[in-house]
Protein backbone atom coordinates (compact mmCIF):
# COMPACT_ATOMS: atom_id res chain seq x y z
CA UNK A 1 -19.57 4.72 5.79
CA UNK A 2 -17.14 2.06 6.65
CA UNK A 3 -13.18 2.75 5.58
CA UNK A 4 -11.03 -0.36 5.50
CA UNK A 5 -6.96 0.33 4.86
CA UNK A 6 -4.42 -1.82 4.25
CA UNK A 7 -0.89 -2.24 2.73
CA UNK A 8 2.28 -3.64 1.73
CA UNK A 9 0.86 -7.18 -0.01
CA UNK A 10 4.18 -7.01 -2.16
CA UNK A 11 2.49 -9.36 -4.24
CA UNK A 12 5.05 -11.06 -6.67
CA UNK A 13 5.08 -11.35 -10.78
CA UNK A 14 4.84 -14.79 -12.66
CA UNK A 15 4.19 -17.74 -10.89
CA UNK A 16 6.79 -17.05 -7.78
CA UNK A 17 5.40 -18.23 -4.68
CA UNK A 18 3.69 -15.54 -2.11
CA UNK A 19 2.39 -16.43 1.60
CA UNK A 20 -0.35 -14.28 1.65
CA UNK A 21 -1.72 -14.03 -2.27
CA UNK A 22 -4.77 -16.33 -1.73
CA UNK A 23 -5.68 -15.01 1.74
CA UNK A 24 -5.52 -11.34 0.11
CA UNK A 25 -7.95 -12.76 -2.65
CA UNK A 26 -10.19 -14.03 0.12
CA UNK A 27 -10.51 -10.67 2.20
CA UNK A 28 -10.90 -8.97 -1.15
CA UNK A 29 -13.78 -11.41 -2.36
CA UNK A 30 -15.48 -10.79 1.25
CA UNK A 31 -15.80 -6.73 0.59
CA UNK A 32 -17.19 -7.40 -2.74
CA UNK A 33 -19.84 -9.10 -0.93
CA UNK A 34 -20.69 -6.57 1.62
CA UNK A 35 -22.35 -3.17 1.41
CA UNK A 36 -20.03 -0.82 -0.40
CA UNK A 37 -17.56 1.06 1.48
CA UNK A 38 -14.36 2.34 0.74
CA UNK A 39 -11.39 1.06 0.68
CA UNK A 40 -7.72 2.38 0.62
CA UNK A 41 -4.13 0.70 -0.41
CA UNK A 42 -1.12 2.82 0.93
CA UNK A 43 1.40 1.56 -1.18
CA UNK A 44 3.06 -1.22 -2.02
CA UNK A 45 0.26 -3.70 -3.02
CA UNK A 46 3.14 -4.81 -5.70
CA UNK A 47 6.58 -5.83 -5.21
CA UNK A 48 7.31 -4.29 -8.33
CA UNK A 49 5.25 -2.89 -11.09
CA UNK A 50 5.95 -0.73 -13.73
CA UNK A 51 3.74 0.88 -16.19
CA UNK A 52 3.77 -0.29 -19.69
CA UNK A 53 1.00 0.41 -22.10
CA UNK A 54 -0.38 -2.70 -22.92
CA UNK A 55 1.51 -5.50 -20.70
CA UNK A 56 0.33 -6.68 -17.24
CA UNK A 57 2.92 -8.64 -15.16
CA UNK A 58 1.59 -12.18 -15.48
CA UNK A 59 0.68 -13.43 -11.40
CA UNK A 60 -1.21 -10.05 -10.73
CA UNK A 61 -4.48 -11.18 -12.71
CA UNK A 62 -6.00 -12.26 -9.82
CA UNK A 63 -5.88 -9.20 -7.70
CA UNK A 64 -6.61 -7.30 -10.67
CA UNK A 65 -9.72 -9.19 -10.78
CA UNK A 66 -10.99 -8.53 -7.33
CA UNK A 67 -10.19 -4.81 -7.11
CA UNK A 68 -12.66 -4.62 -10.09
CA UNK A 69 -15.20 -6.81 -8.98
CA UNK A 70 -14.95 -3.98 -5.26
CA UNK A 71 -15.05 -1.20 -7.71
CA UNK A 72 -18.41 -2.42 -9.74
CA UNK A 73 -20.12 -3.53 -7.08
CA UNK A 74 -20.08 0.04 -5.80
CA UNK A 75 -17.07 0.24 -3.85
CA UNK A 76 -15.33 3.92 -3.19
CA UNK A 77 -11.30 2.33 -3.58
CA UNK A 78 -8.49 4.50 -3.94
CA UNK A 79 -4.90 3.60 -3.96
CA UNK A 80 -1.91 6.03 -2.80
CA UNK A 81 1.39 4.17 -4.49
CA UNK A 82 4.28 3.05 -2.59
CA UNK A 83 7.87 2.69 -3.32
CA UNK A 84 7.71 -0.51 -4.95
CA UNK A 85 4.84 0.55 -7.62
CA UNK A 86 5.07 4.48 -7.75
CA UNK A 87 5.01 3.96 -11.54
CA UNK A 88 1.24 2.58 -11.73
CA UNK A 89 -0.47 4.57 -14.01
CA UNK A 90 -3.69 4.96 -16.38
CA UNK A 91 -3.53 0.84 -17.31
CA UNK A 92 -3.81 -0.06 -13.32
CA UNK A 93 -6.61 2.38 -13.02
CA UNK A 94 -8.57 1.10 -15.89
CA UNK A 95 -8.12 -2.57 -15.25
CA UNK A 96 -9.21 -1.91 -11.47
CA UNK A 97 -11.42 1.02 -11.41
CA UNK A 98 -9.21 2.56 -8.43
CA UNK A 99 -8.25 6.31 -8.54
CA UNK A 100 -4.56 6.39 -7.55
CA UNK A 101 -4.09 8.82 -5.23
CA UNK A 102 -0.61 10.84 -5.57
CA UNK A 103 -0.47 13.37 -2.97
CA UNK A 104 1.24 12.05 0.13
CA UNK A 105 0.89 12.49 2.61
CA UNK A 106 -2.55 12.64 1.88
CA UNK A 107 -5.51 14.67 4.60
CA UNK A 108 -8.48 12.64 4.09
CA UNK A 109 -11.81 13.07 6.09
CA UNK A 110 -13.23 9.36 6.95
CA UNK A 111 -16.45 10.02 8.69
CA UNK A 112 -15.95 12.82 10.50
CA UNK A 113 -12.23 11.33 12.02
CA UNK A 114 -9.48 14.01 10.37
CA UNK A 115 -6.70 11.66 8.99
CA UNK A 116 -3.24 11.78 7.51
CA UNK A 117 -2.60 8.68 4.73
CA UNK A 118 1.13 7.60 3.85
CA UNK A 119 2.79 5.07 2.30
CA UNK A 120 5.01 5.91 5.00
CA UNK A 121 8.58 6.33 2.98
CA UNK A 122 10.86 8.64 3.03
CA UNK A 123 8.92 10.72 5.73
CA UNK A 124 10.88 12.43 8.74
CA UNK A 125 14.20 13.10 9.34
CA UNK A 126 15.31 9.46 8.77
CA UNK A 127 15.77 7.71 5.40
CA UNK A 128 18.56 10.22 4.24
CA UNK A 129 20.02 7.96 1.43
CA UNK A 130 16.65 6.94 0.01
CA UNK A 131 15.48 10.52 0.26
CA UNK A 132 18.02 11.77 -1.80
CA UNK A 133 17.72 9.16 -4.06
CA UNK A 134 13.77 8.78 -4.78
CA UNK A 135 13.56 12.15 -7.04
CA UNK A 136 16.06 10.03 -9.74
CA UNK A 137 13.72 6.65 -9.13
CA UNK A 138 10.84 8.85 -9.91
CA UNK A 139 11.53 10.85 -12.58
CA UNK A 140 10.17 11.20 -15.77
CA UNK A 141 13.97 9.83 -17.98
CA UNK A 142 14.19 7.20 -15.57
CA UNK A 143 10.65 6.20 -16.74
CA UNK A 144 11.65 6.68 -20.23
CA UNK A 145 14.69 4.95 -19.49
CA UNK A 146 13.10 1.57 -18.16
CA UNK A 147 10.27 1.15 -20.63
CA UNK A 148 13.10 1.13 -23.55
CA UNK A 149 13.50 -2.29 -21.83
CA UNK A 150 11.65 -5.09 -22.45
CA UNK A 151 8.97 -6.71 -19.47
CA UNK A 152 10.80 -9.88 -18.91
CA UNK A 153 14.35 -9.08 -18.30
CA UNK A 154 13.29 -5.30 -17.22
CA UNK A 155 10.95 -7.47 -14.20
CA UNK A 156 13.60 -9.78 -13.42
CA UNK A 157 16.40 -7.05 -12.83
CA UNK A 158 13.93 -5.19 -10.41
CA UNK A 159 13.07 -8.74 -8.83
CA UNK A 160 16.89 -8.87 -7.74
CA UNK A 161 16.41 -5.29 -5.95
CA UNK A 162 12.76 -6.76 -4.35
CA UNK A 163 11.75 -10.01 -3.53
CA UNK A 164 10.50 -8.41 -0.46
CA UNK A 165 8.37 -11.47 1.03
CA UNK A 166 11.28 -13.76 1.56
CA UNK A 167 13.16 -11.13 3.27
CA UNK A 168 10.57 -10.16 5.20
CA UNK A 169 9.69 -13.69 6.28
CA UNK A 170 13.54 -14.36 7.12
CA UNK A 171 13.33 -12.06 9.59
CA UNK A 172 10.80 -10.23 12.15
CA UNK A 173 10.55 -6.45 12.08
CA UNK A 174 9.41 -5.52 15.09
CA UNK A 175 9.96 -2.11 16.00
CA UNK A 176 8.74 0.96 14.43
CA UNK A 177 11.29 3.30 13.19
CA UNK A 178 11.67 6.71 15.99
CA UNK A 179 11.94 9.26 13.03
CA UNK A 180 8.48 7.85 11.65
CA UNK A 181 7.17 7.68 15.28
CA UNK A 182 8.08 11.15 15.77
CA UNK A 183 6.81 12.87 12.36
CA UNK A 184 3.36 11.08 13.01
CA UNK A 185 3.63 13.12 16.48
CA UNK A 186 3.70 16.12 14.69
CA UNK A 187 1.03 14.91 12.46
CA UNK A 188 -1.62 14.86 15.04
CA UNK A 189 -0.92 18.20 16.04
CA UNK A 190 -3.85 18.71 13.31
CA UNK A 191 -5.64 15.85 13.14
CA UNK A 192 -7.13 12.87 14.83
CA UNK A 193 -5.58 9.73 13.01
CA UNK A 194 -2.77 9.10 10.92
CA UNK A 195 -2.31 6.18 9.20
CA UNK A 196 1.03 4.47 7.13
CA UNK A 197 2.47 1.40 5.96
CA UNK A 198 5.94 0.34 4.66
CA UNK A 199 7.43 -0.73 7.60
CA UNK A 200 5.57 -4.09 8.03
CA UNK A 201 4.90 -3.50 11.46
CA UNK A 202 1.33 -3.53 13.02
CA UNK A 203 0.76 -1.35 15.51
CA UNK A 204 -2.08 0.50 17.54
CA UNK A 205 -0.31 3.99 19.03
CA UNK A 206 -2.68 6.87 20.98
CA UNK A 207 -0.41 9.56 20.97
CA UNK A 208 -1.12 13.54 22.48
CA UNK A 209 -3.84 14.41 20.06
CA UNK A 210 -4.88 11.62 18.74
CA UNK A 211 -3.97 7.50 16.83
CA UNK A 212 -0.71 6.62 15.12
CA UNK A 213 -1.62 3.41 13.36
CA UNK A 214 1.40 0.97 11.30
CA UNK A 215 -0.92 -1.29 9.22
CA UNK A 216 1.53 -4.26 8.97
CA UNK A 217 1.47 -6.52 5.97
CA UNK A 218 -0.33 -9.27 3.77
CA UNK A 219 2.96 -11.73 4.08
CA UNK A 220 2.97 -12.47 7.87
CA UNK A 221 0.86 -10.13 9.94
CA UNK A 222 -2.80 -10.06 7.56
CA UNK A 223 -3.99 -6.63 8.81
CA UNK A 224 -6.57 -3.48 7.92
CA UNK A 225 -7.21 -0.83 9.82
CA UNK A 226 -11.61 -0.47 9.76
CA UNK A 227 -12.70 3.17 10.58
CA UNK A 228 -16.34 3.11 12.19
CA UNK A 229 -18.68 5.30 13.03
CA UNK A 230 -15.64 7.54 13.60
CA UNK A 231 -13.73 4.74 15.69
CA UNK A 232 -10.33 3.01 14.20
CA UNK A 233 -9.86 -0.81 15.00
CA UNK A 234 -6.36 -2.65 13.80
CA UNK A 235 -7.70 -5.95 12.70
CA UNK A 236 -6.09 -9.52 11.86
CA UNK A 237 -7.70 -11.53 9.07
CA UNK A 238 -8.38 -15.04 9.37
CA UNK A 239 -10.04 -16.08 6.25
């Protein structure tokens, strides 16, 4: 069994423009064509999404689309939300056929390697401000709250606080935060591989004990981590 993991798309509602929306489509439409595996999303595969009933953000169709088409064809595909789309819910999980995966971090066996799967926010000793703050984002009146409001302007007032892929292309992240670097440390104490996102960073890290893998991002860097026959790979898409 083959596990391919990536993250961080931050794929945009409505017809705003997005570097890396087609090439996602493309990587996607090449699983669906293989042998089924599995495949994982740590987070952040929207730049926003929030959970209403019976409304899908128009601009996320697409990807919609080709998560099902993995998930009928036979494909294991599991998605562990991120701080951008936390709130996806039963309607994500019915149009895709993904089981969203709340426990994080999350221990996960992928062919015998022992791993440790993370959006890859708020963990450490770092992130004080957003730490404090993410029980409020995330709880159940603040939900209430922001489906009182309706899609359009509630999207657009969470596009001002997002619009993640022109930030991210104004400038280059390079370096991997020392308080994630140093929890993932302690990860591998007890286990072989750990594996997070949100930092937009690809990297490829043996540490004592084991891998510390960043996965990068679909707006610059086009990476998934492939676990093998019990060996991890950080790979670049071309397609």
């Amino acid at each position: 069994m083959k596990h391919f993991i990536i993250s961080d798309a931050h794929l945009s509602p409505g017809g705003t423009p997005h570097p890396g929306r087609q090439t996602l489509h493309r990587f996607l439409q090449g699983l669906a064509g293989a042998e089924p595996q599995t495949l994982w999303i740590l987070g952040d595969l929207f730049d926003f999404w929030f959970e209403y009933s019976t409304v899908i953000p128009a601009g996320y169709g697409g990807v919609l689309s080709r998560l099902r088409e993995l998930s009928d064809a036979g494909w294991t595909t599991n998605f562990i939300p991120g701080n951008h789309d936390w709130w996806v819910g039963k309607l994500f999980s019915r149009e895709t056929g993904m089981t969203i995966l709340r426990q994080t971090p999350l221990r996960a066996d992928l062919g015998g390697v022992k791993t440790v799967l993370a959006h890859g926010d708020g963990l450490g000793n770092g992130d004080w401000g957003y730490r404090a703050f993410k029980p409020v984002l995330r709880s159940g009146i603040s939900r209430f709250s922001y489906s009182l409001i309706h899609p359009t302007p509630a999207t657009a007032f969470a596009m001002l606080f997002s619009d993640t892929s022109r930030k991210y292309l104004r400038k280059k992240v390079r370096v991997i935060p020392r308080h994630l670097e140093a929890w993932a440390a302690r990860q591998l104490e007890t286990c072989d591989l750990v594996v997070t996102g949100h930092t937009h960073v690809p990297s490829f890290s043996p540490m004592a004990g084991g891998v510390f893998v960043s996965l990068g991002d679909w707006i610059s860097s086009f990476t998934y981590l492939k676990v093998e026959e019990g060996i991890p790979s950080l790979e670049r898409f071309d397609g």
